[in-house]
Protein backbone atom coordinates (compact mmCIF):
# COMPACT_ATOMS: atom_id res chain seq x y z
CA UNK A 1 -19.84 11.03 -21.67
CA UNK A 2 -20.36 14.16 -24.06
CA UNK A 3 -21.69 14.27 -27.59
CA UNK A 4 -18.78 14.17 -28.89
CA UNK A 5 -17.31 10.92 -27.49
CA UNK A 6 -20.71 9.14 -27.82
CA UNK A 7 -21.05 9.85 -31.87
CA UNK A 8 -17.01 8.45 -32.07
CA UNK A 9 -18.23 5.20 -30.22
CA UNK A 10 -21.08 4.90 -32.14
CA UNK A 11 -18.71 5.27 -35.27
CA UNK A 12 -16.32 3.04 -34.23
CA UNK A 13 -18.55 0.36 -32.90
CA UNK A 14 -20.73 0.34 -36.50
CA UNK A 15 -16.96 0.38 -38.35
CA UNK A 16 -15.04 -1.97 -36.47
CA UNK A 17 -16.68 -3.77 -33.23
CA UNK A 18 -19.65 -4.88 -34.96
CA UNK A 19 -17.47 -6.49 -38.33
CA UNK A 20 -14.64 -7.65 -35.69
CA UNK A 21 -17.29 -9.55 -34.08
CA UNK A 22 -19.06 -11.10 -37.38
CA UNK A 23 -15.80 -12.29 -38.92
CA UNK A 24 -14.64 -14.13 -35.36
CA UNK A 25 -18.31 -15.46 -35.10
CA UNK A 26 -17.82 -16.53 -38.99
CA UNK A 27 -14.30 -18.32 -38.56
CA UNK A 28 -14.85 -19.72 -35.29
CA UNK A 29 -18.13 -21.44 -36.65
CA UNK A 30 -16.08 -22.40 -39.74
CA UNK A 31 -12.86 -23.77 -37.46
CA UNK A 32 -15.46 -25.87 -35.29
CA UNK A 33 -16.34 -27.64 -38.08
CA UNK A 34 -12.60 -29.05 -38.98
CA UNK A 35 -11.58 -32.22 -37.38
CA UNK A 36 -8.73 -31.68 -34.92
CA UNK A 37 -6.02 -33.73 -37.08
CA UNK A 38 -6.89 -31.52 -39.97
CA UNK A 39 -6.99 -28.06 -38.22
CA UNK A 40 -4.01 -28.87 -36.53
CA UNK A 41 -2.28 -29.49 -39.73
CA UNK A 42 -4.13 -26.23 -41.19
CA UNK A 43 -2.52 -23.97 -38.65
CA UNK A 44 1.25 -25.83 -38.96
CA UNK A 45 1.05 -25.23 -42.70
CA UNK A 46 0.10 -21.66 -42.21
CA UNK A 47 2.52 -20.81 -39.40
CA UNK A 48 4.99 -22.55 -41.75
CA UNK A 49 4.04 -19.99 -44.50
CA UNK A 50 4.55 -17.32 -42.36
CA UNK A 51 7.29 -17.75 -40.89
CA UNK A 52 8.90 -18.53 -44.65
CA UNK A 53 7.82 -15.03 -45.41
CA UNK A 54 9.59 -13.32 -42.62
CA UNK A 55 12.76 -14.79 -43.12
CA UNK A 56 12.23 -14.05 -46.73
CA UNK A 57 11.62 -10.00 -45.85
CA UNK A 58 14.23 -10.00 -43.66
CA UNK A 59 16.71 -11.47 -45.34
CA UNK A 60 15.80 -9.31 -48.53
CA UNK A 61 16.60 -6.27 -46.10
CA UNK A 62 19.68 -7.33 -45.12
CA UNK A 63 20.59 -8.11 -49.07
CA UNK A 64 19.78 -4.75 -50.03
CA UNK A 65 21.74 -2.91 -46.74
CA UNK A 66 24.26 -4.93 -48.00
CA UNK A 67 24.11 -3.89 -51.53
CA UNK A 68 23.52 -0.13 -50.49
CA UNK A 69 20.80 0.20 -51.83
CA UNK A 70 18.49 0.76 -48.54
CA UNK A 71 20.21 3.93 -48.59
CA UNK A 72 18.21 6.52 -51.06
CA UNK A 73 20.67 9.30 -50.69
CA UNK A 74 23.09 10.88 -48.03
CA UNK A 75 21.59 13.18 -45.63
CA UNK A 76 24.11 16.15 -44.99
CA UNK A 77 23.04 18.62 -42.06
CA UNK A 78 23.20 22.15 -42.88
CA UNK A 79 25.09 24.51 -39.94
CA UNK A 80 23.80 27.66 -38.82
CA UNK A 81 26.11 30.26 -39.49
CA UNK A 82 27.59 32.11 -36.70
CA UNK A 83 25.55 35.52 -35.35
CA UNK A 84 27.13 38.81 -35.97
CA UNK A 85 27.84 40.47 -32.78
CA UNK A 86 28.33 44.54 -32.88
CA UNK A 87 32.40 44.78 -30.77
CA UNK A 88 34.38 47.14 -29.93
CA UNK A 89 38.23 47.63 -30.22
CA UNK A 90 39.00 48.11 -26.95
CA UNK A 91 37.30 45.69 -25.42
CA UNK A 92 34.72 46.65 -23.55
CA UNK A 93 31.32 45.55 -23.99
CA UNK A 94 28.99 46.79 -26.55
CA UNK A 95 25.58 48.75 -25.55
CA UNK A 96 22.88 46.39 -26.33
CA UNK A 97 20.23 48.86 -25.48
CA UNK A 98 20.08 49.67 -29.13
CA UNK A 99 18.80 46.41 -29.62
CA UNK A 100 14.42 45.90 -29.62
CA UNK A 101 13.18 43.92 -26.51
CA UNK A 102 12.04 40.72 -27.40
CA UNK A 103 8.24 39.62 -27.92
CA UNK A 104 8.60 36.75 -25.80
CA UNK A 105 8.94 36.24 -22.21
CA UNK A 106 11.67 34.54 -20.60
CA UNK A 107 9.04 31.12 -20.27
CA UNK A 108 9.58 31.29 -24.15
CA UNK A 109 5.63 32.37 -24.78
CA UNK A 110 4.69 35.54 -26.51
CA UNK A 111 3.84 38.83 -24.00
CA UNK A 112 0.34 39.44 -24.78
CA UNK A 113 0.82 43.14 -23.00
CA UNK A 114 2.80 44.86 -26.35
């Protein structure tokens, strides 16, 4: 392991594994201490509350899709315009030697030679 990963574990350890593991120590000790009738009814009443507040968000979404009003402002995409090619009357094909040689190779990276 190099420097650099060691300091980031040491970071994260001291900012989240060590706090993580207090507050599950904490509750756990806390949640032992609840009779089993009681903590069952504890985590009914707050599974109840959650699950109130989802359908609350959610429905609140769909109200305001509804409503239009989830929609800040229409997005319109802008076209490139068409490239101006040099032609000829007759139709033959034009000399594109006057044109510069590209920077870039055909792999689409930059020539590091010119």
């Amino acid at each position: 392991m190099n420097k650099f990963q060691s300091m980031r574990s040491a970071i994260y350890n001291k900012v989240w594994g060590k706090p993580k593991s207090a507050l599950g120590a904490y509750l756990r000790r806390k949640c032992d201490g609840i009779p089993a009738n009681r903590r069952l009814t504890l985590i009914t009443v707050m599974l109840s509350l959650f699950i109130i507040t989802a359908f609350f968000v959610f429905g609140n979404a769909c109200y305001r899709i509804g409503r239009g009003q989830a929609l800040m402002e229409r997005i319109e995409p802008e076209h490139i315009e068409g490239l101006k090619l040099p032609s000829l009357g007759n139709g033959d094909t034009p000399d594109i030697g006057q044109f510069k040689d590209s920077e870039y190779e055909l792999s689409g990276t930059e020539n590091e030679n010119q």
